[in-house]
C-alpha atoms as a PDB file:
ATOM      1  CA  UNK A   1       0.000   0.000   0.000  1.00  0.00           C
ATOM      2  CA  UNK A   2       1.347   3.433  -0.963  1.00  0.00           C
ATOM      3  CA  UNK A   3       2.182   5.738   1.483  1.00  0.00           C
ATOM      4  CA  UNK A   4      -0.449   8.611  -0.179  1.00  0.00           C
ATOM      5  CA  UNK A   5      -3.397   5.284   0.777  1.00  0.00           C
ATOM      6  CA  UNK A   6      -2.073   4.831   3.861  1.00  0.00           C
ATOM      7  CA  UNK A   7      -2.294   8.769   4.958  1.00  0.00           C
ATOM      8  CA  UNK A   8      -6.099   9.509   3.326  1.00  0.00           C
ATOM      9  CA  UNK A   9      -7.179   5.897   5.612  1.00  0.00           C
ATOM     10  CA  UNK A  10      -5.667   7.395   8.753  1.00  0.00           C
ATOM     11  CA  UNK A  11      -7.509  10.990   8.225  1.00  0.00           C
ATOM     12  CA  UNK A  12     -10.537   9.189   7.160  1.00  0.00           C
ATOM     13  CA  UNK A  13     -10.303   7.057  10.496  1.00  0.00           C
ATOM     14  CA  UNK A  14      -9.843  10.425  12.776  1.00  0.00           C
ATOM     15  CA  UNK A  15     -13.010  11.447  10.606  1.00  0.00           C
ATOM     16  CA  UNK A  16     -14.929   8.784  12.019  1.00  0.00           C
ATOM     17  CA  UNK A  17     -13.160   9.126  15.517  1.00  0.00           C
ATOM     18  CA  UNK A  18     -14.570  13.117  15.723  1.00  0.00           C
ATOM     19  CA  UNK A  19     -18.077  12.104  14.258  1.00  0.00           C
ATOM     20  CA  UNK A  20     -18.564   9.213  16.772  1.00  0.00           C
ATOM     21  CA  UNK A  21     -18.324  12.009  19.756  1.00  0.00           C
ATOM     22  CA  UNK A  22     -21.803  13.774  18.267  1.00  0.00           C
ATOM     23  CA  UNK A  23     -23.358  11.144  20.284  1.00  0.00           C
ATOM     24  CA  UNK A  24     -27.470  11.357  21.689  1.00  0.00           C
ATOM     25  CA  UNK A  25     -28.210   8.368  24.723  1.00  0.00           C
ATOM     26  CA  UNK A  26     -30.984   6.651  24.120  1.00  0.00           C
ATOM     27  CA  UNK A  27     -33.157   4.072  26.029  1.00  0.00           C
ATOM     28  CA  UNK A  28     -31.723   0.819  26.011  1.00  0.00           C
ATOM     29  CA  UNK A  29     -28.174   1.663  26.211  1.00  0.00           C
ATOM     30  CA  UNK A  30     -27.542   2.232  22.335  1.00  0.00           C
ATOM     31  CA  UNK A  31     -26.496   6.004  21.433  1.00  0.00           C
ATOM     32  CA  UNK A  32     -27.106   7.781  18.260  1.00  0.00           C
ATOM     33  CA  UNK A  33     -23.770   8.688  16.608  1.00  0.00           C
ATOM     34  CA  UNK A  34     -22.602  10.285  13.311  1.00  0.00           C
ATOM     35  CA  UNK A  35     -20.455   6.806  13.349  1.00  0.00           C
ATOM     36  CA  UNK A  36     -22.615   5.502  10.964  1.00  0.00           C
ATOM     37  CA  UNK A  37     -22.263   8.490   8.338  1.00  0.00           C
ATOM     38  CA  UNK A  38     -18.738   9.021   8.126  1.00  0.00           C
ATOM     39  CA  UNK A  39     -18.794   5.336   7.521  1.00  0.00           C
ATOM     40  CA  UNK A  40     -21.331   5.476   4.634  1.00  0.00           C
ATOM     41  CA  UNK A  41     -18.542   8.195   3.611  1.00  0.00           C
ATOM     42  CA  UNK A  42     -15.852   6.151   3.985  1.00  0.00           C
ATOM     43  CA  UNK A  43     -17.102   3.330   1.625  1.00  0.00           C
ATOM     44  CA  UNK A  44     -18.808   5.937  -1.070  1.00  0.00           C
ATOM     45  CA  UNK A  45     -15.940   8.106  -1.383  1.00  0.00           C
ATOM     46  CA  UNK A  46     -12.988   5.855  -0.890  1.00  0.00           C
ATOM     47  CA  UNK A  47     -14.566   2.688  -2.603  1.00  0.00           C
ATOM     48  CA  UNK A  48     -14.460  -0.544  -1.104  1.00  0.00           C
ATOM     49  CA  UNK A  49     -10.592  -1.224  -0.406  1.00  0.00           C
ATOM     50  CA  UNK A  50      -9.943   1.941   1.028  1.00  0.00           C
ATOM     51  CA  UNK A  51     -12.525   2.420   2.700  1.00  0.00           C
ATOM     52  CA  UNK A  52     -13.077  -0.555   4.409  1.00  0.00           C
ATOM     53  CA  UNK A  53      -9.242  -0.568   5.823  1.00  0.00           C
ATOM     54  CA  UNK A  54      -9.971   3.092   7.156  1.00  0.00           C
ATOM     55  CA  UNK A  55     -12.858   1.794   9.203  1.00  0.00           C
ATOM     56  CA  UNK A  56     -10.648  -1.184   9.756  1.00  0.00           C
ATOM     57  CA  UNK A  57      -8.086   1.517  11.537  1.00  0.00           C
ATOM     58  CA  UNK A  58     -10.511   3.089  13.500  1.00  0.00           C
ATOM     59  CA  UNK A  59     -12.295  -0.039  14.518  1.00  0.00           C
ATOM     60  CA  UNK A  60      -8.795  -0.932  15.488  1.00  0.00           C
ATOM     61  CA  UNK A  61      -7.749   1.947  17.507  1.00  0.00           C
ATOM     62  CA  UNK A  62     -10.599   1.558  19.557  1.00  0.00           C
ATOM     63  CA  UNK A  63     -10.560  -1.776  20.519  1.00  0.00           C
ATOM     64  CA  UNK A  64      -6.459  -1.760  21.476  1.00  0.00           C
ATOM     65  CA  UNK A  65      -7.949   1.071  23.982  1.00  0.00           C
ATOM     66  CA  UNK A  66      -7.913   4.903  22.118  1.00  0.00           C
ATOM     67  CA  UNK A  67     -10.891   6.474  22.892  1.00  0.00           C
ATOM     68  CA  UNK A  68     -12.262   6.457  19.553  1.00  0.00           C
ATOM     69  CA  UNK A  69     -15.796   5.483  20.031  1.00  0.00           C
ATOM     70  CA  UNK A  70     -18.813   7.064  20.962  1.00  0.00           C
ATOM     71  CA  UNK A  71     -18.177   9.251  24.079  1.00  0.00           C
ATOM     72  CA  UNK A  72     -14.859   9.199  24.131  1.00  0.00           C
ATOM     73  CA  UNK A  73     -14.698   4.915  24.385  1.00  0.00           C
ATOM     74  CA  UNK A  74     -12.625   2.541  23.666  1.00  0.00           C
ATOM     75  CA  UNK A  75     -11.267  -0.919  24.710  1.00  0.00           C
ATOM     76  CA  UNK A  76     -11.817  -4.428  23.568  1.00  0.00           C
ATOM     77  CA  UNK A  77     -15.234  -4.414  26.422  1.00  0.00           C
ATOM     78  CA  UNK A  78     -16.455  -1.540  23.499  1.00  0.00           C
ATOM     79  CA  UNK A  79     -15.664  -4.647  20.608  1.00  0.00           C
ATOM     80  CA  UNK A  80     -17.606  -7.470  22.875  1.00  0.00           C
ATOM     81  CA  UNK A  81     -20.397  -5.370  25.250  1.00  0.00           C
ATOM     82  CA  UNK A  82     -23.808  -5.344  24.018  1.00  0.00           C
ATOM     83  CA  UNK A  83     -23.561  -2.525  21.292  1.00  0.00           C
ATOM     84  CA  UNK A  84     -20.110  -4.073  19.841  1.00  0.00           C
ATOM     85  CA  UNK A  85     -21.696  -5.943  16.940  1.00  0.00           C
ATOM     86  CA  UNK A  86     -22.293  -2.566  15.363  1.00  0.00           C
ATOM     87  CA  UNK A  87     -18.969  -1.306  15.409  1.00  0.00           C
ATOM     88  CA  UNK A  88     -17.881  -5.065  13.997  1.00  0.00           C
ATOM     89  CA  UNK A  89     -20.146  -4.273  11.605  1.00  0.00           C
ATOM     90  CA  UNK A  90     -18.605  -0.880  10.098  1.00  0.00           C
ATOM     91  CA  UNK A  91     -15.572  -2.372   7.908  1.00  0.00           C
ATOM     92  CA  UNK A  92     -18.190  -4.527   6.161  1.00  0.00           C
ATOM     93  CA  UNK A  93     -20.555  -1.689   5.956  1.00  0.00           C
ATOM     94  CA  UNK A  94     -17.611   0.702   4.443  1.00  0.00           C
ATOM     95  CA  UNK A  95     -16.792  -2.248   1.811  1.00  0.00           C
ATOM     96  CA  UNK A  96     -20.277  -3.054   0.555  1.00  0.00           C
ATOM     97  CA  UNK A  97     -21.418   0.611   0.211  1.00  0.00           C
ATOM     98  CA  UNK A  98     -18.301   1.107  -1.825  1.00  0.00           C
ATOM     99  CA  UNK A  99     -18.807  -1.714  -3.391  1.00  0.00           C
ATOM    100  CA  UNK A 100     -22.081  -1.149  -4.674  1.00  0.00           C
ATOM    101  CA  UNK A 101     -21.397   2.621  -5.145  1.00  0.00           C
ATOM    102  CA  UNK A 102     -18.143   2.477  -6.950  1.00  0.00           C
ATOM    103  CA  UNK A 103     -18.148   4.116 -10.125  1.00  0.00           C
ATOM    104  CA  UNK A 104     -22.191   4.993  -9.796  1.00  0.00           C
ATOM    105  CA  UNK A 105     -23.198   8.272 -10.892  1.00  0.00           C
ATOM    106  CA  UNK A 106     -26.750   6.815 -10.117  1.00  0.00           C
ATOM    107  CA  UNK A 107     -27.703   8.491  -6.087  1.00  0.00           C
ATOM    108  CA  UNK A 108     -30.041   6.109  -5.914  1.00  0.00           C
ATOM    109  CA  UNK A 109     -28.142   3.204  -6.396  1.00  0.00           C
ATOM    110  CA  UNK A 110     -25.880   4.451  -3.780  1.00  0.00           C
ATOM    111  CA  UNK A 111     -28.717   5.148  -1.244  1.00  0.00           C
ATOM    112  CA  UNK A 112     -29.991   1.650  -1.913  1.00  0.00           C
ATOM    113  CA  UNK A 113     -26.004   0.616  -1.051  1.00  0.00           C
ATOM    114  CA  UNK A 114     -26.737   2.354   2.361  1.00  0.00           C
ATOM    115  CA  UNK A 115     -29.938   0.639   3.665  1.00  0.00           C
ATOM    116  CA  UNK A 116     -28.458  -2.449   2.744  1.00  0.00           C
ATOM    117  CA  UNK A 117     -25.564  -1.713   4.812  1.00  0.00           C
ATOM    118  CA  UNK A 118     -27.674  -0.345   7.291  1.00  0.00           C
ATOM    119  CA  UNK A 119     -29.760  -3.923   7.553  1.00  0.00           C
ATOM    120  CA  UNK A 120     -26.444  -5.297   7.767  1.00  0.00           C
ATOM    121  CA  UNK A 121     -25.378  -2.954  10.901  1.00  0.00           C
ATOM    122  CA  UNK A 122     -28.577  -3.694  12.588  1.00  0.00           C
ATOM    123  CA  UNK A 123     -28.070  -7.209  12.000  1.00  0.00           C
ATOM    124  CA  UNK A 124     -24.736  -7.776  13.352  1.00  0.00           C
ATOM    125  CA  UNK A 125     -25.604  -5.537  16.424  1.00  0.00           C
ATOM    126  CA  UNK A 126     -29.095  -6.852  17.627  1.00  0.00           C
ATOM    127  CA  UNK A 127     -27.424 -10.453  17.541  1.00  0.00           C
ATOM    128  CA  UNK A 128     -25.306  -9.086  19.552  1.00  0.00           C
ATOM    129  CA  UNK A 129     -26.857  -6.961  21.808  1.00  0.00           C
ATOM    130  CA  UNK A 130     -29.413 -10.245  22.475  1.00  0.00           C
ATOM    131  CA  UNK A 131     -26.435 -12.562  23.130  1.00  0.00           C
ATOM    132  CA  UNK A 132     -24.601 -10.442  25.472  1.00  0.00           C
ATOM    133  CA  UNK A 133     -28.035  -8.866  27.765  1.00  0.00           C
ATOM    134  CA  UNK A 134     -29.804 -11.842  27.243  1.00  0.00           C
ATOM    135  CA  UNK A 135     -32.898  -9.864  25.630  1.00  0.00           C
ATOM    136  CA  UNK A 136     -35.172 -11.238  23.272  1.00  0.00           C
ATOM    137  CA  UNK A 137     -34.406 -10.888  19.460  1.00  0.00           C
ATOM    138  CA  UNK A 138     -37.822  -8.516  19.753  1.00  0.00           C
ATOM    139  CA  UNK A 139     -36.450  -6.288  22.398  1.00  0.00           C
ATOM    140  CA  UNK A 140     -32.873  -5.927  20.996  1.00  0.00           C
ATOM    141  CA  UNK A 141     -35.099  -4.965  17.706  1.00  0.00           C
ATOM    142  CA  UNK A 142     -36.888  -2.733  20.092  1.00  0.00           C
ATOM    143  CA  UNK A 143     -33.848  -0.870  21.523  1.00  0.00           C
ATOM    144  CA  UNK A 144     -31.390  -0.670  18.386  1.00  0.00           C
ATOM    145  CA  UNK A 145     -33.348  -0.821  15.599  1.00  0.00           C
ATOM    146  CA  UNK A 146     -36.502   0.655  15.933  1.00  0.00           C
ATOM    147  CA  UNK A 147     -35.420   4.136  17.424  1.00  0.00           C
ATOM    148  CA  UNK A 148     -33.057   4.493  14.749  1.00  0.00           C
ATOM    149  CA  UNK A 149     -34.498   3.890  11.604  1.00  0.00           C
ATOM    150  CA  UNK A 150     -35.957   7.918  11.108  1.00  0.00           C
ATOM    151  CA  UNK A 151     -32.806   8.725  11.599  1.00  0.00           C
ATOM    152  CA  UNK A 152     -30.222   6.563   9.761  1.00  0.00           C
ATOM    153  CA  UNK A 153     -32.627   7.287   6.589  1.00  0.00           C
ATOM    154  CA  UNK A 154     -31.861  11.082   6.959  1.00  0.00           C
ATOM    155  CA  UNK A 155     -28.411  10.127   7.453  1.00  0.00           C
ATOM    156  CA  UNK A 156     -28.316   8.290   4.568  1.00  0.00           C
ATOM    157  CA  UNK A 157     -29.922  10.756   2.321  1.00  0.00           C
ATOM    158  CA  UNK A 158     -27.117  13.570   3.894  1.00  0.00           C
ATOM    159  CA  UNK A 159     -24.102  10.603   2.983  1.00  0.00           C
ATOM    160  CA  UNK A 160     -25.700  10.329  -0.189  1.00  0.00           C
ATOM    161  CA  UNK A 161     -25.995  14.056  -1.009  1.00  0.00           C
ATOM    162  CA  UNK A 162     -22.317  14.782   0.208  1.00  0.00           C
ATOM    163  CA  UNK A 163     -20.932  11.966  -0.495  1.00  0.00           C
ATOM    164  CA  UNK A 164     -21.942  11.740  -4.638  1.00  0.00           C
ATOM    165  CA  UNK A 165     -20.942  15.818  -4.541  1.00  0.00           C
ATOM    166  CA  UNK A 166     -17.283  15.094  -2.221  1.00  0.00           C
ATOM    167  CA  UNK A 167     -16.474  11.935  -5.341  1.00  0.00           C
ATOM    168  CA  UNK A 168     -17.488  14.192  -8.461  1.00  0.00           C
ATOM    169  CA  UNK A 169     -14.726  16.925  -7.162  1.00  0.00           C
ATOM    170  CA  UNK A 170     -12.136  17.997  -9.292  1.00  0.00           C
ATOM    171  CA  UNK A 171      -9.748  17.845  -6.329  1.00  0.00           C
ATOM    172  CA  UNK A 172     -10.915  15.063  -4.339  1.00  0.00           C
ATOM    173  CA  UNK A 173     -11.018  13.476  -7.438  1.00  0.00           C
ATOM    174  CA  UNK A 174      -6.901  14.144  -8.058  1.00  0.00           C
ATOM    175  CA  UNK A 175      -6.222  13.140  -4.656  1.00  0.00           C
ATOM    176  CA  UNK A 176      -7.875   9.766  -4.834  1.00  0.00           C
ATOM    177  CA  UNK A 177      -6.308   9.081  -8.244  1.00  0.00           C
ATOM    178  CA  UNK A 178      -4.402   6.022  -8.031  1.00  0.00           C
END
């Protein structure tokens, strides 16, 4: 990996690292972060290589202990406590949105790349959150799906919007030129 790859994953993972500290509690014990939209960034304007290895940093850095995660966490209890399957979940999410969204003009074809991730997230994270409290499949759904749904649609409209704009930039454009 070039040096120049190596730099724009490490910004890209303090990206996520600043965005995961606009965190909201919620009931349940499951926070609403801007996590989830710098990944959908990550993945739509890095494709899926580079993007999934800079949410493969960050994901990283927070388990070996930085406080990278939402309010200012971090540690492997962050990677394997009852909200940890949807920070397991953010490489894959990075790779399939860019995936999906690589070389797409088409916004909605990208959009659709983030609600798939999105099932995938809330997947990976009510399994977990059920294994670890012990709560039904129904009440994990209850706690970190259901409250979040509004919300990670907005967020995927804004990660579409910026995201198809950031990719179509003359600059951002040279920088990512391999």
């Amino acid at each position: 990996m070039k040096t120049r790859d190596l730099t724009i994953c490490a910004l890209f993972a303090a990206i996520i690292a600043v965005l995961a500290q606009i965190s909201i509690p919620f009931p349940g014990g499951v926070p609403l972060t801007m996590q989830t939209l710098a990944v959908a960034l990550c993945g739509i304007i890095l494709g899926p290589k580079l993007g999934g290895i800079s949410v493969l940093i960050y994901v990283c850095l927070g388990a070996i202990g930085l406080p990278v995660f939402s309010n200012l966490s971090g540690g492997l209890q962050s990677i394997v406590g009852s909200t940890g399957g949807f920070i397991i979940s953010f490489p894959i999410m990075a790779y399939v949105i860019g995936k999906i969204s690589e070389n797409k003009k088409n916004k909605l074809i990208v959009f659709g790349s983030l609600i798939l991730a999105s099932v995938i997230n809330y997947t990976l994270g009510t399994i977990q959150f059920s294994l670890v409290t012990g709560n039904s499949i129904i009440m994990a759904i209850t706690y970190c799906v259901a409250p979040f749904i509004i919300t990670d649609l907005i967020k995927a409209v804004i990660a579409t919007i910026v995201g198809t704009s950031l990719v179509n930039l003359k600059a951002i454009k040279e920088i990512l030129k391999h």
